[in-house]
N, C-alpha and C. Protein backbone atom coordinates (compact mmCIF):
# COMPACT_ATOMS: atom_id res chain seq x y z
N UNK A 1 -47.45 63.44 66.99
CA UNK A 1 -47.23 64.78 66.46
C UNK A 1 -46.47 65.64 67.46
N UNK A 2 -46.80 65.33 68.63
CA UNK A 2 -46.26 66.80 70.03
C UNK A 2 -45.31 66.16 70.10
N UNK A 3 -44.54 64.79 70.11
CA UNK A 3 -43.59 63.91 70.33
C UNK A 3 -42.23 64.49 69.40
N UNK A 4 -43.06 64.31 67.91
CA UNK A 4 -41.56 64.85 67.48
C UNK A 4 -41.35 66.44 66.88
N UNK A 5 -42.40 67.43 67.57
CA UNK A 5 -42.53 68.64 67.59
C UNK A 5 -41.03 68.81 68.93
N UNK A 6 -41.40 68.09 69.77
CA UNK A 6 -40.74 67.96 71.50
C UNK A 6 -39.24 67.63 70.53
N UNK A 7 -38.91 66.95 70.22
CA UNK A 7 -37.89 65.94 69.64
C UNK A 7 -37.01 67.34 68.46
N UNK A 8 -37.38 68.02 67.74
CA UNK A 8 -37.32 68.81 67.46
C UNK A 8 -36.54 70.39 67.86
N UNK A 9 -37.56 70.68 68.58
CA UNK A 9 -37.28 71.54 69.57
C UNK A 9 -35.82 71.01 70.37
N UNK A 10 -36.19 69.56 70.79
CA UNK A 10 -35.16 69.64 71.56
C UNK A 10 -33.49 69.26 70.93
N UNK A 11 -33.83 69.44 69.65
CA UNK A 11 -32.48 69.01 68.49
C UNK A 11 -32.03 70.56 68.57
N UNK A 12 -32.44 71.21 68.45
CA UNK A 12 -31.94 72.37 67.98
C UNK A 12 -31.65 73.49 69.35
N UNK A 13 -32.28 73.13 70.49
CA UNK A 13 -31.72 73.85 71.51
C UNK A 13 -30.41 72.94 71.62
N UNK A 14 -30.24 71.90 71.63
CA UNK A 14 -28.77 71.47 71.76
C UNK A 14 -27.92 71.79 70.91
N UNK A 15 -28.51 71.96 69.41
CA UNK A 15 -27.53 72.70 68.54
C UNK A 15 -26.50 73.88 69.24
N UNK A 16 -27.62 74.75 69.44
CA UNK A 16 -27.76 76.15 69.90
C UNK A 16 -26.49 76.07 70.98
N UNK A 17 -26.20 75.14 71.74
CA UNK A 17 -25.85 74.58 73.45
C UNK A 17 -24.50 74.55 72.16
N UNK A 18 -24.07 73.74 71.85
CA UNK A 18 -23.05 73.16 71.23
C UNK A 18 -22.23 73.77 70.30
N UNK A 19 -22.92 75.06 69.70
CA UNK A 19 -22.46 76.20 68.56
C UNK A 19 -21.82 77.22 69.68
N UNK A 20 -22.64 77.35 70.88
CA UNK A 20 -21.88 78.47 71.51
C UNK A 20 -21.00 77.88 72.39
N UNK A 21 -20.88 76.62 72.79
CA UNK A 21 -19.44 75.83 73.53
C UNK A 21 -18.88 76.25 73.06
N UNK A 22 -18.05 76.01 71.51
CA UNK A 22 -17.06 75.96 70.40
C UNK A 22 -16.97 77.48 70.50
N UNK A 23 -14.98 76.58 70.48
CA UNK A 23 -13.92 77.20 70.99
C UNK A 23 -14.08 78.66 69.92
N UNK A 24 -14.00 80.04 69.80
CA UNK A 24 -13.38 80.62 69.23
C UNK A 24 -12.13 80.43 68.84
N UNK A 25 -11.50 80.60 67.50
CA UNK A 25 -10.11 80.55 67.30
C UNK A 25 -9.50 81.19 66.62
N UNK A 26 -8.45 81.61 66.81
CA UNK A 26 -7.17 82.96 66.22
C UNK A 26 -7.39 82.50 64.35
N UNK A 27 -7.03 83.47 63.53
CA UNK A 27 -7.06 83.27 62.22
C UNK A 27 -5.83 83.77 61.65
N UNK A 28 -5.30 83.17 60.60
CA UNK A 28 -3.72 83.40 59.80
C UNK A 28 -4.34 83.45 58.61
N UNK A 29 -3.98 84.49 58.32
CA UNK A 29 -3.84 85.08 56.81
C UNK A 29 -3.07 85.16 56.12
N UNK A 30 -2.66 84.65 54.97
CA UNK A 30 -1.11 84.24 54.58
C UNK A 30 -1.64 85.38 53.52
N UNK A 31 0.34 85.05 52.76
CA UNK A 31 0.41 85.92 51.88
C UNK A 31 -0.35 85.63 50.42
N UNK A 32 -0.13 84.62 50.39
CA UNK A 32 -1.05 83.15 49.32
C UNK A 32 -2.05 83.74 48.86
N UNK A 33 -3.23 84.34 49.93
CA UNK A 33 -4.47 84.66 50.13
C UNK A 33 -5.47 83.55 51.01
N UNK A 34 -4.85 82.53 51.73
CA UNK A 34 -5.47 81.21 51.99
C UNK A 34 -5.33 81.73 53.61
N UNK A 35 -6.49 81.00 54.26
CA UNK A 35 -6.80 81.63 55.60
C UNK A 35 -6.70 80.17 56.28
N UNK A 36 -5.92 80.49 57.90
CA UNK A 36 -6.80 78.97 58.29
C UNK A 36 -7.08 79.82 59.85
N UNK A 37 -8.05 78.56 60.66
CA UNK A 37 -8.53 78.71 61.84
C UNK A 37 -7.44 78.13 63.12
N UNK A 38 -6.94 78.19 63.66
CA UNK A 38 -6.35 77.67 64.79
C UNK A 38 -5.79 78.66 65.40
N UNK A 39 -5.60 77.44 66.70
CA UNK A 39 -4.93 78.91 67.87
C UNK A 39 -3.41 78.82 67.92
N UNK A 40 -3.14 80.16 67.87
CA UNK A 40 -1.98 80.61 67.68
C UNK A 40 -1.45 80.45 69.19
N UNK A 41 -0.16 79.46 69.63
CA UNK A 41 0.76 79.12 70.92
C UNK A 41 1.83 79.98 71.06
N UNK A 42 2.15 80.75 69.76
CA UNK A 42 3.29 82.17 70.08
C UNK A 42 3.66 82.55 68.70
N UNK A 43 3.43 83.68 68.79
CA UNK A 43 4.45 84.88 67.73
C UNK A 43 5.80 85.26 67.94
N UNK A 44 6.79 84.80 68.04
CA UNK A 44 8.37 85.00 68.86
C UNK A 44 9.46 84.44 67.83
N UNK A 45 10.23 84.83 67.56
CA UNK A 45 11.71 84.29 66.88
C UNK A 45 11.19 84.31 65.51
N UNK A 46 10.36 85.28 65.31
CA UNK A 46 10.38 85.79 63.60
C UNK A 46 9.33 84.66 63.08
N UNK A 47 8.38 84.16 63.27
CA UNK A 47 7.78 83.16 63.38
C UNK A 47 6.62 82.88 64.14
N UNK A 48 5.30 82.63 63.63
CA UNK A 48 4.00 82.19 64.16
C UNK A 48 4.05 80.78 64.36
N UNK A 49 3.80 80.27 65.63
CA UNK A 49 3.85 78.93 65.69
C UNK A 49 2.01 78.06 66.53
N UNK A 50 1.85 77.44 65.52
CA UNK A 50 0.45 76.43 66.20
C UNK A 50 0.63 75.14 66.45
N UNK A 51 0.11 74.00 66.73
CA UNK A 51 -0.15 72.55 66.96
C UNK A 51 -0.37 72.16 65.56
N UNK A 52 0.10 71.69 65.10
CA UNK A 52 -0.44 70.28 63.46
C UNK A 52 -1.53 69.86 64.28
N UNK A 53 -2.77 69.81 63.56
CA UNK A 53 -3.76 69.94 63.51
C UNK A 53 -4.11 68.11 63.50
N UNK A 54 -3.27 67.87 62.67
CA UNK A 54 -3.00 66.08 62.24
C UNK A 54 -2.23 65.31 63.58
N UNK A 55 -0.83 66.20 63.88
CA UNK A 55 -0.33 65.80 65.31
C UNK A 55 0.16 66.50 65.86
N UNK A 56 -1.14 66.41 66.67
CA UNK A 56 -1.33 67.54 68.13
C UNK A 56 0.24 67.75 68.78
N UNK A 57 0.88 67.19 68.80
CA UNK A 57 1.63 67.42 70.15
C UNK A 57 3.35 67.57 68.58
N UNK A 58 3.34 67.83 67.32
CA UNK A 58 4.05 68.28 66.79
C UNK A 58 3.68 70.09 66.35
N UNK A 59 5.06 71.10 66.22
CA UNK A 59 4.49 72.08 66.16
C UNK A 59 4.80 72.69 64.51
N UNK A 60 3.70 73.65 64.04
CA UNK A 60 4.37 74.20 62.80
C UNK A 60 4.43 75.62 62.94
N UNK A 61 5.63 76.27 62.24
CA UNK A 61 6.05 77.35 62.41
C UNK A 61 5.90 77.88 60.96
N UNK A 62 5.28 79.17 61.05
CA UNK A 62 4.63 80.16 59.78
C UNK A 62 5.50 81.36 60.02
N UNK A 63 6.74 81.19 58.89
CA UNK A 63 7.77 82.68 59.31
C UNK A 63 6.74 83.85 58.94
N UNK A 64 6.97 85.15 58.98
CA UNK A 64 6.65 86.34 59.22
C UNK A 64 6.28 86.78 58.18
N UNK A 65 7.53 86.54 56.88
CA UNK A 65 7.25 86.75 55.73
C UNK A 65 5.96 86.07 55.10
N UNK A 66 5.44 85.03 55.54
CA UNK A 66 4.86 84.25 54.71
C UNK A 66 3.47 84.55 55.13
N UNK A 67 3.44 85.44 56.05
CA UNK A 67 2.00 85.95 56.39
C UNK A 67 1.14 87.64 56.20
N UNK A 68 0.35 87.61 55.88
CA UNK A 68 -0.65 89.02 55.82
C UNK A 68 -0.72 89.45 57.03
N UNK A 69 -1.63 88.88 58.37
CA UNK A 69 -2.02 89.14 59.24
C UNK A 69 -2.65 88.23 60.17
N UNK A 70 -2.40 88.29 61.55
CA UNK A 70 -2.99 87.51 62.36
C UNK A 70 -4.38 87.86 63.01
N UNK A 71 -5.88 87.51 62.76
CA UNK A 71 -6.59 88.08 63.67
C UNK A 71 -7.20 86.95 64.96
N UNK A 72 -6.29 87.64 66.50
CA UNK A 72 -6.91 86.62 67.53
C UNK A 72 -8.06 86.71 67.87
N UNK A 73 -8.78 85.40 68.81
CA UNK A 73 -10.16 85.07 69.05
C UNK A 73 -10.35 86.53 69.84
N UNK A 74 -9.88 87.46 70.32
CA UNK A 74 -10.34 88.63 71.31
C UNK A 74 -10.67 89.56 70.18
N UNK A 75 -9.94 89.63 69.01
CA UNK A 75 -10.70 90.73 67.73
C UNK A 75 -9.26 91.40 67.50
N UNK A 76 -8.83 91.19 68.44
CA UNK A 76 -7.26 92.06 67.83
C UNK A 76 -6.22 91.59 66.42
N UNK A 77 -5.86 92.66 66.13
CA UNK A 77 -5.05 91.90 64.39
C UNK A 77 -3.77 92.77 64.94
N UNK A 78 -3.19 91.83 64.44
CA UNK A 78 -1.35 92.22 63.93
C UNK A 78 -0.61 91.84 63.14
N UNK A 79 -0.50 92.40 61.92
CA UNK A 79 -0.32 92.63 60.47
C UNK A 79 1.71 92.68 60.77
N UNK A 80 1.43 91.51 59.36
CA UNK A 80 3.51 91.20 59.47
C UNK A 80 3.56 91.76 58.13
N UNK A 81 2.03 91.82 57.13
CA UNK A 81 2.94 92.64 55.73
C UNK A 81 3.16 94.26 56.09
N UNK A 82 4.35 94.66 55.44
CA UNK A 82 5.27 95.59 55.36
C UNK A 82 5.18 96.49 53.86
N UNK A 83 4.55 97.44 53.54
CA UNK A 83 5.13 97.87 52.04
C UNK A 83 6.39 98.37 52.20
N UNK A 84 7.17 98.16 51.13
CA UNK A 84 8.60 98.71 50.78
C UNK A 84 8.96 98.85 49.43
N UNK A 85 9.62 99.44 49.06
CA UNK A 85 9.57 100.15 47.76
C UNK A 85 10.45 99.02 46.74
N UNK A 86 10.63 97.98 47.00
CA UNK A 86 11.69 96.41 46.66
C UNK A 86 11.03 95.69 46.64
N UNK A 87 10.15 95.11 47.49
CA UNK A 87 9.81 93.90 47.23
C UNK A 87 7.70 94.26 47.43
N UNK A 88 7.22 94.63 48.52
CA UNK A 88 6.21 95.21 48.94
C UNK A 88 5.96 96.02 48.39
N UNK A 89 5.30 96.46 46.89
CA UNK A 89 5.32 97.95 46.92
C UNK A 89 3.66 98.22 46.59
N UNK A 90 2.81 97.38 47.41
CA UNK A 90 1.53 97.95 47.37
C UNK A 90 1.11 98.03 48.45
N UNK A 91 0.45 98.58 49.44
CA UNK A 91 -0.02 99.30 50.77
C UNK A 91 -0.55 98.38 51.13
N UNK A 92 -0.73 98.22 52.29
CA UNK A 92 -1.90 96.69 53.58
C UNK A 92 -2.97 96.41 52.66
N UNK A 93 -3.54 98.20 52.25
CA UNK A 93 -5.26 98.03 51.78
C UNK A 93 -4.99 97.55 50.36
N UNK A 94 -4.27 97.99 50.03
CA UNK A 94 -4.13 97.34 48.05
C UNK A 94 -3.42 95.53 48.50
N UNK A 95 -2.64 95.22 48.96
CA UNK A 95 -2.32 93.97 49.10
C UNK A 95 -3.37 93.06 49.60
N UNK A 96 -4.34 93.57 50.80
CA UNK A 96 -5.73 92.61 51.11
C UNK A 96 -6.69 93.01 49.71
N UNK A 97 -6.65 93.57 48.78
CA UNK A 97 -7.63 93.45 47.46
C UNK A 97 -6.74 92.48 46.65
N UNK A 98 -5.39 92.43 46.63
CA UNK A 98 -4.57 91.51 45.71
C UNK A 98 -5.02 90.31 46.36
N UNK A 99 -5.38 89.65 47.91
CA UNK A 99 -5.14 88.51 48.31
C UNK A 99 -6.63 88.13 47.87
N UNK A 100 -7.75 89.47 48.03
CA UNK A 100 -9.20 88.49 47.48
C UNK A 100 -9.38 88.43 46.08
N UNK A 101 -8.26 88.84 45.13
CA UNK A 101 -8.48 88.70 43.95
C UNK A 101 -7.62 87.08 43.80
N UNK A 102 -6.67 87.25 44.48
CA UNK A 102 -6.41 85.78 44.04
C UNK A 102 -7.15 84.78 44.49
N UNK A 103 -8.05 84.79 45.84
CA UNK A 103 -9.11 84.02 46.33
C UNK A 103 -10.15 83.67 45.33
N UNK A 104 -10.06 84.81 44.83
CA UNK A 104 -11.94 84.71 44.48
C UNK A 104 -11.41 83.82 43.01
N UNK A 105 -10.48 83.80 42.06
CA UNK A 105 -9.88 83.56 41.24
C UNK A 105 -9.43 81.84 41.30
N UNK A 106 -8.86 81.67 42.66
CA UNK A 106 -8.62 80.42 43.21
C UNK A 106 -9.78 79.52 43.12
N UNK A 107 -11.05 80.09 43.73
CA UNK A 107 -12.39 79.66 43.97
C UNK A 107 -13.11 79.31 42.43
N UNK A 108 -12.99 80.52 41.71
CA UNK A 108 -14.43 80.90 40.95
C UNK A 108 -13.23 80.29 39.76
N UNK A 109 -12.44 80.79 38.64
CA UNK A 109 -11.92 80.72 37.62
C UNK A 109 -11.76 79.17 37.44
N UNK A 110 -11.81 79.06 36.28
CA UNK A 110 -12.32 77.22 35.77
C UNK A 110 -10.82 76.90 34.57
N UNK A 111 -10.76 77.65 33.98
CA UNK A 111 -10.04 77.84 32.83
C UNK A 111 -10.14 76.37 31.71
N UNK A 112 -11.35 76.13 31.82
CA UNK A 112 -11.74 75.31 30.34
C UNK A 112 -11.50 75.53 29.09
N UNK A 113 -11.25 76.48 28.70
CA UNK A 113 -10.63 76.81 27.59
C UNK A 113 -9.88 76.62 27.58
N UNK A 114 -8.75 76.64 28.46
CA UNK A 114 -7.13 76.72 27.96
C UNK A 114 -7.13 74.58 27.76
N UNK A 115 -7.94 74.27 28.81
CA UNK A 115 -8.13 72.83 28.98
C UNK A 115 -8.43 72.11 27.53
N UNK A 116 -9.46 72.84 27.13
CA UNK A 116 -9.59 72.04 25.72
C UNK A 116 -9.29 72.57 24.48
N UNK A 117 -8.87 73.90 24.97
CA UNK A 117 -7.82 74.24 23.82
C UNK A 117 -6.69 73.69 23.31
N UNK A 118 -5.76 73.40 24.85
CA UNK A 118 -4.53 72.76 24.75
C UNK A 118 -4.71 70.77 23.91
N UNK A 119 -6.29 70.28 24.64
CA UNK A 119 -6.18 69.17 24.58
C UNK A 119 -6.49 68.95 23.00
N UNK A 120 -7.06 69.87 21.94
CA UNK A 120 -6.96 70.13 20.97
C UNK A 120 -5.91 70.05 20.17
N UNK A 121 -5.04 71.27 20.61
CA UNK A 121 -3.82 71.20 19.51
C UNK A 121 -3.12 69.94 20.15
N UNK A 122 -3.28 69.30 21.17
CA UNK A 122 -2.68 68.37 21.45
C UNK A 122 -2.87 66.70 20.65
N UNK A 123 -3.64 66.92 20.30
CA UNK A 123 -4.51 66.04 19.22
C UNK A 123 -3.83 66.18 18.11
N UNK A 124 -4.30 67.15 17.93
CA UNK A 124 -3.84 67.44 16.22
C UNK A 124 -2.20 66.85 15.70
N UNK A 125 -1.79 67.05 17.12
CA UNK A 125 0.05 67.34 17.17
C UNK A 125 0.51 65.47 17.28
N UNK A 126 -0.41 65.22 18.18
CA UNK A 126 -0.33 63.76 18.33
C UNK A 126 -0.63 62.77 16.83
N UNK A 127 -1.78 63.46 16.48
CA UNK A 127 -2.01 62.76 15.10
C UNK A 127 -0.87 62.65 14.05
N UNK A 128 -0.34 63.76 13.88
CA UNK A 128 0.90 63.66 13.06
C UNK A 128 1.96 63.06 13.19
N UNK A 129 2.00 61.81 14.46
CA UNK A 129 3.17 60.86 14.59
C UNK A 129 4.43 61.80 14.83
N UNK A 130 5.01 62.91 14.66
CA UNK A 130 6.44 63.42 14.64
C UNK A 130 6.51 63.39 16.00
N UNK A 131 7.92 64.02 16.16
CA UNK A 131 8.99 63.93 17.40
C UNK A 131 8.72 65.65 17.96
N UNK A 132 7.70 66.34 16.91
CA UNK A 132 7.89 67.35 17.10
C UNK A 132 6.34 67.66 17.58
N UNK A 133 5.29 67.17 17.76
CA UNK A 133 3.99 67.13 17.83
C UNK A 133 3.39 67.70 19.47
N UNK A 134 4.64 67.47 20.22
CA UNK A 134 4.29 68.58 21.88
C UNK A 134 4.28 69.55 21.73
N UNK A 135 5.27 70.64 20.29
CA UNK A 135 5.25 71.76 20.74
C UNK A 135 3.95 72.49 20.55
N UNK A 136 2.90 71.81 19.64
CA UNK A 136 1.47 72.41 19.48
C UNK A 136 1.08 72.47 20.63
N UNK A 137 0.71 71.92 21.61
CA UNK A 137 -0.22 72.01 22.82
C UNK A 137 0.69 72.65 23.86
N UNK A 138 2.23 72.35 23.85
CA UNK A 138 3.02 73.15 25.10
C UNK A 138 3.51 75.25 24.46
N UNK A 139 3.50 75.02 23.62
CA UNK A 139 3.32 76.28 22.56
C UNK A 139 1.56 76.93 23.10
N UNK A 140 1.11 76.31 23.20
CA UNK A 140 -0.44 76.99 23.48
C UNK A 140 -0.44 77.13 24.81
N UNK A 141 0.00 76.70 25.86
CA UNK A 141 0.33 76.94 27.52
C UNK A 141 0.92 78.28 27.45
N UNK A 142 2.59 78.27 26.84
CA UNK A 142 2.81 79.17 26.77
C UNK A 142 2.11 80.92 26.53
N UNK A 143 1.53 80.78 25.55
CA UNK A 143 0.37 81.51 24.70
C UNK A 143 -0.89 82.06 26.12
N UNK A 144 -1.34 80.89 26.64
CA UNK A 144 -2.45 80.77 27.82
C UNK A 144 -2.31 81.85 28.19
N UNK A 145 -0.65 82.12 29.06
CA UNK A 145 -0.30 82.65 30.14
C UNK A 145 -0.16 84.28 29.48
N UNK A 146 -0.59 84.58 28.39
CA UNK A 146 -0.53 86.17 27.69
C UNK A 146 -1.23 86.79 27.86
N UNK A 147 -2.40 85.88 27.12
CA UNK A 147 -3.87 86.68 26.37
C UNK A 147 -4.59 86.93 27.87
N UNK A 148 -5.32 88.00 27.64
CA UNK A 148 -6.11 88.42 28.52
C UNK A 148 -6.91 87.75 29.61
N UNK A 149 -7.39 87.98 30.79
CA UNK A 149 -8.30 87.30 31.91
C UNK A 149 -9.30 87.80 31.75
N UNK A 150 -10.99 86.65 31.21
CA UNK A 150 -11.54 87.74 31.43
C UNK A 150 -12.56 87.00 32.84
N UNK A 151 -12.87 88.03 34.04
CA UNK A 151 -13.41 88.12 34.57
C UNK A 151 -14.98 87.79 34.83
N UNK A 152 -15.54 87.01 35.17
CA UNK A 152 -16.74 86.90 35.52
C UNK A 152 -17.75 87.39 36.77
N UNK A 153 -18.45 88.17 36.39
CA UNK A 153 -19.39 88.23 37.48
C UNK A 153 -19.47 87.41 38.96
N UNK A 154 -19.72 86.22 38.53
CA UNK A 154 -20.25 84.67 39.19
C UNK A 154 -19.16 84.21 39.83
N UNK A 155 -17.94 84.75 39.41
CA UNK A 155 -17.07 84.31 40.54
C UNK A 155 -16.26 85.43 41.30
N UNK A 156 -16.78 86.31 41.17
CA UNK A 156 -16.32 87.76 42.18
C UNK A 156 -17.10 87.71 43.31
N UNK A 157 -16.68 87.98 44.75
CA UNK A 157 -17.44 87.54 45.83
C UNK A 157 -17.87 89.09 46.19
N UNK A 158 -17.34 90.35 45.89
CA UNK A 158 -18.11 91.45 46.07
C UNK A 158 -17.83 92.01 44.40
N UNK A 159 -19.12 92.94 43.64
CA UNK A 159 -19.01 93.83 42.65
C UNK A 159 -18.17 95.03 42.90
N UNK A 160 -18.08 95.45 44.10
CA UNK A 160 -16.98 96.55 44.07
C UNK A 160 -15.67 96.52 44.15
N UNK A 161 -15.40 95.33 44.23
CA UNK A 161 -13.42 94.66 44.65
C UNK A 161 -13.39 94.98 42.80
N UNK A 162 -13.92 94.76 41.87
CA UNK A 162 -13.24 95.45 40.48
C UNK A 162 -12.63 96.49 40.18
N UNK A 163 -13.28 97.42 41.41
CA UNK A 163 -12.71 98.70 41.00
C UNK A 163 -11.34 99.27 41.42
N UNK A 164 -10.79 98.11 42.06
CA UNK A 164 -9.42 97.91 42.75
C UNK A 164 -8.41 97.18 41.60
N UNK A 165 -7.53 98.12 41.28
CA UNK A 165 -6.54 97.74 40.34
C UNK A 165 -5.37 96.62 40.80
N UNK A 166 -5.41 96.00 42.56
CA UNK A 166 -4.78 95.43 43.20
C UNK A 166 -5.06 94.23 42.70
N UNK A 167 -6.83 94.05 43.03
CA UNK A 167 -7.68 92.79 43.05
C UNK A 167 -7.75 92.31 41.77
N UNK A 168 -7.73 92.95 40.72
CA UNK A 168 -7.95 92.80 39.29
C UNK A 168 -6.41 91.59 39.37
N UNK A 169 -5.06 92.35 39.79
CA UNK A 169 -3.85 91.81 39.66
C UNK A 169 -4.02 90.60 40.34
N UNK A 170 -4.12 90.44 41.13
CA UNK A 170 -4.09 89.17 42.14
C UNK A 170 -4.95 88.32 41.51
N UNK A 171 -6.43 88.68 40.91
CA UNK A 171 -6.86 87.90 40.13
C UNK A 171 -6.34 87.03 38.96
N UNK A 172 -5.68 88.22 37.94
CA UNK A 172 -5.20 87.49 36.88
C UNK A 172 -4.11 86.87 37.30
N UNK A 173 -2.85 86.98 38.56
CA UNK A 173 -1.90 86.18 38.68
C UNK A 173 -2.63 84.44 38.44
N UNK A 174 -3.48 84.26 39.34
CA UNK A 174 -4.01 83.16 39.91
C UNK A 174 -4.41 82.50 38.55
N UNK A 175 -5.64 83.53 38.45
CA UNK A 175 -5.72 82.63 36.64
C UNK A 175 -5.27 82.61 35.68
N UNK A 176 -3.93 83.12 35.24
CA UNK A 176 -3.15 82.84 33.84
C UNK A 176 -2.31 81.63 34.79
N UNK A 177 -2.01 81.33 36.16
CA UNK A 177 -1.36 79.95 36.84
C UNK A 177 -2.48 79.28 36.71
N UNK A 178 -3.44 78.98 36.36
CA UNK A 178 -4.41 77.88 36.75
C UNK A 178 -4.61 77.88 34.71
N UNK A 179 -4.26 78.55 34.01
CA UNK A 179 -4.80 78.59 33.00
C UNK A 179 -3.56 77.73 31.99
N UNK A 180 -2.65 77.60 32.93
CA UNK A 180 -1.11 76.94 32.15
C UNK A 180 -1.23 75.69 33.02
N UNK A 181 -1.53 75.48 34.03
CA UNK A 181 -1.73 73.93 34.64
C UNK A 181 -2.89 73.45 33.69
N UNK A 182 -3.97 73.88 33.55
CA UNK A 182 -5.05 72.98 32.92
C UNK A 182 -4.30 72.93 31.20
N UNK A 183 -3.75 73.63 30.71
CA UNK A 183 -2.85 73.48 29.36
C UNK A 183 -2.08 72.42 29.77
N UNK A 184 -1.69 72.44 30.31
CA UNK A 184 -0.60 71.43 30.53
C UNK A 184 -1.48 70.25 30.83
N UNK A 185 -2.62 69.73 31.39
CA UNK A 185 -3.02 68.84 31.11
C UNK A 185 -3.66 68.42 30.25
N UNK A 186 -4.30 69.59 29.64
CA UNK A 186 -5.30 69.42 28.96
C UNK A 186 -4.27 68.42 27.44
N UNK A 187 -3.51 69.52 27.12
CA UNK A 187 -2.26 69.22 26.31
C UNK A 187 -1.90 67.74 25.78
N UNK A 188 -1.23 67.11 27.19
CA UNK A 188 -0.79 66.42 27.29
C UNK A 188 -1.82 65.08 27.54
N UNK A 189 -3.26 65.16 27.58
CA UNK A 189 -4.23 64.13 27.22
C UNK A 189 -4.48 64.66 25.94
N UNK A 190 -4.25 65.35 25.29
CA UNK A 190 -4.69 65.59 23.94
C UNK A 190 -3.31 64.69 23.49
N UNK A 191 -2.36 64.47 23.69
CA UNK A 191 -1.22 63.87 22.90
C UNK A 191 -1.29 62.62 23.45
N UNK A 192 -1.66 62.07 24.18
CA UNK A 192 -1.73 60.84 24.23
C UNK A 192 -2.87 60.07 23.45
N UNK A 193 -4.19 60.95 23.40
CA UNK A 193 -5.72 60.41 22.44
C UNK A 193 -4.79 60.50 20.85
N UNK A 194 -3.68 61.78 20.68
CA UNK A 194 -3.57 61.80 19.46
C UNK A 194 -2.20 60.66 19.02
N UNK A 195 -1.74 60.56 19.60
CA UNK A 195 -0.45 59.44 19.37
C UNK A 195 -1.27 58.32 18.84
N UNK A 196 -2.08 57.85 20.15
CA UNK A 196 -3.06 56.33 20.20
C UNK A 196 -3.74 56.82 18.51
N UNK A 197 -3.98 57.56 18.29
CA UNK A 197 -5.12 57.78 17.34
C UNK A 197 -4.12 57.33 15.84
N UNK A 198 -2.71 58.20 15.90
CA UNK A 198 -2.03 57.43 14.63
C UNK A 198 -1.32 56.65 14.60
N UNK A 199 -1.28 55.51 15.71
CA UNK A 199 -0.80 54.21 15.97
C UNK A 199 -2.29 53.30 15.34
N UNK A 200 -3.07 53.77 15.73
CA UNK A 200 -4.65 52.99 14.81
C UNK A 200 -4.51 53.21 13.26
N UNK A 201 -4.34 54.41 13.08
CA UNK A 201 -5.01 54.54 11.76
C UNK A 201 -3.94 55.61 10.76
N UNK A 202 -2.70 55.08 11.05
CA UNK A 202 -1.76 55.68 10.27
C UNK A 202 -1.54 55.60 9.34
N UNK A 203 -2.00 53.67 9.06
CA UNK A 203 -2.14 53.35 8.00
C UNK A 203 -2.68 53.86 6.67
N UNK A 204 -4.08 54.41 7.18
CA UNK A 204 -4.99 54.75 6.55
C UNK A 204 -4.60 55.94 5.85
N UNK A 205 -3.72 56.79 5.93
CA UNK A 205 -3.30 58.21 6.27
C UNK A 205 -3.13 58.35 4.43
N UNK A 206 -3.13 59.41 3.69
CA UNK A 206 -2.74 59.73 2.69
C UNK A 206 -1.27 59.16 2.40
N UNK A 207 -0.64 59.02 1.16
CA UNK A 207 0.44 58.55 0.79
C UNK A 207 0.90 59.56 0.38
N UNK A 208 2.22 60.04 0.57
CA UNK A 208 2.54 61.26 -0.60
C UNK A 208 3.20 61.15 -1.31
């Protein structure tokens, strides 16, 4: 019993030993909304540059544009987005609510519906043997990318980022794009179940 009480104890003070070794490291915030951890080797020639992570001793370079903000292991940030009335035209604070709306959207949004919506009319379209039977399910992608986003609770990581007309945007970008990829697959396994389906039983089909 005191053996692996001892054994125990002594797992987790080494934890403890081993959590506070580890390295702090600089963070990149892209424009994307996608974050990564590594240390930043220089900010110079319009361009953030780190180690490939895969091979160490090759380097990758993150131009200026393509980033939100850098925050290094000391706590300091230095922000490369810019508003401008052309291309930028929402402020640091409205653009970091656009990047966690597309996060949280990236994360949380499923878009099953458009999935078995598409794989639906994709069926139907397939069943009818014609040359013309994609445009049902690629016609409904299209369609996907209109109708409204609606939002869930369960995948918002704070209740008050709604009240940000930024985050709402960045949200729906992400999911009317995730809502035309799953159409598009969904679709296009619906036309293949429906092709196979009147290659079986076409025969069978009404005569007119």
């Amino acid at each position: 019993m005191y053996k692996k009480l001892w054994l125990l104890l002594a797992f987790l003070l080494f934890s403890k030993i081993t959590q506070a070794q580890k390295p702090v490291q600089d963070t990149i915030y892209f424009m994307n909304g996608q974050t990564i951890g590594i240390k930043v080797i220089d900010t110079l020639l319009g361009a953030v540059t780190v180690f490939n992570p895969k091979k160490h001793f090759e380097r990758l370079h993150f131009e200026w544009d393509q980033l939100y903000m850098v925050r290094f292991e000391n706590g300091k940030k230095r922000f490369y987005y810019k508003q401008d009335s052309l291309y930028n035209f929402l402020s640091r604070d409205e653009m970091w609510m656009y990047m966690k709306g597309e996060n949280d959207a990236r994360k949380g949004f499923k878009a099953r519906g458009a999935f078995f919506g598409a794989g639906i009319m994709g069926f139907i379209g397939g069943a009818t043997g014609t040359f013309w039977a994609p445009i049902a399910p690629y016609g409904f992608m299209a369609l996907s990318g209109i109708t409204k986003v609606r939002i869930r609770h369960n995948t918002i990581s704070s209740m008050t980022y709604v009240e940000s007309d930024a985050y709402i945007l960045g949200y729906e970008r992400v999911a009317r794009q995730k809502r035309k990829i799953k159409s598009v697959i969904g679709g296009t396994i619906g036309l293949v179940f429906g092709y196979s389906f009147y290659a079986l039983f076409n025969n069978s089909y009404p005569k007119q």
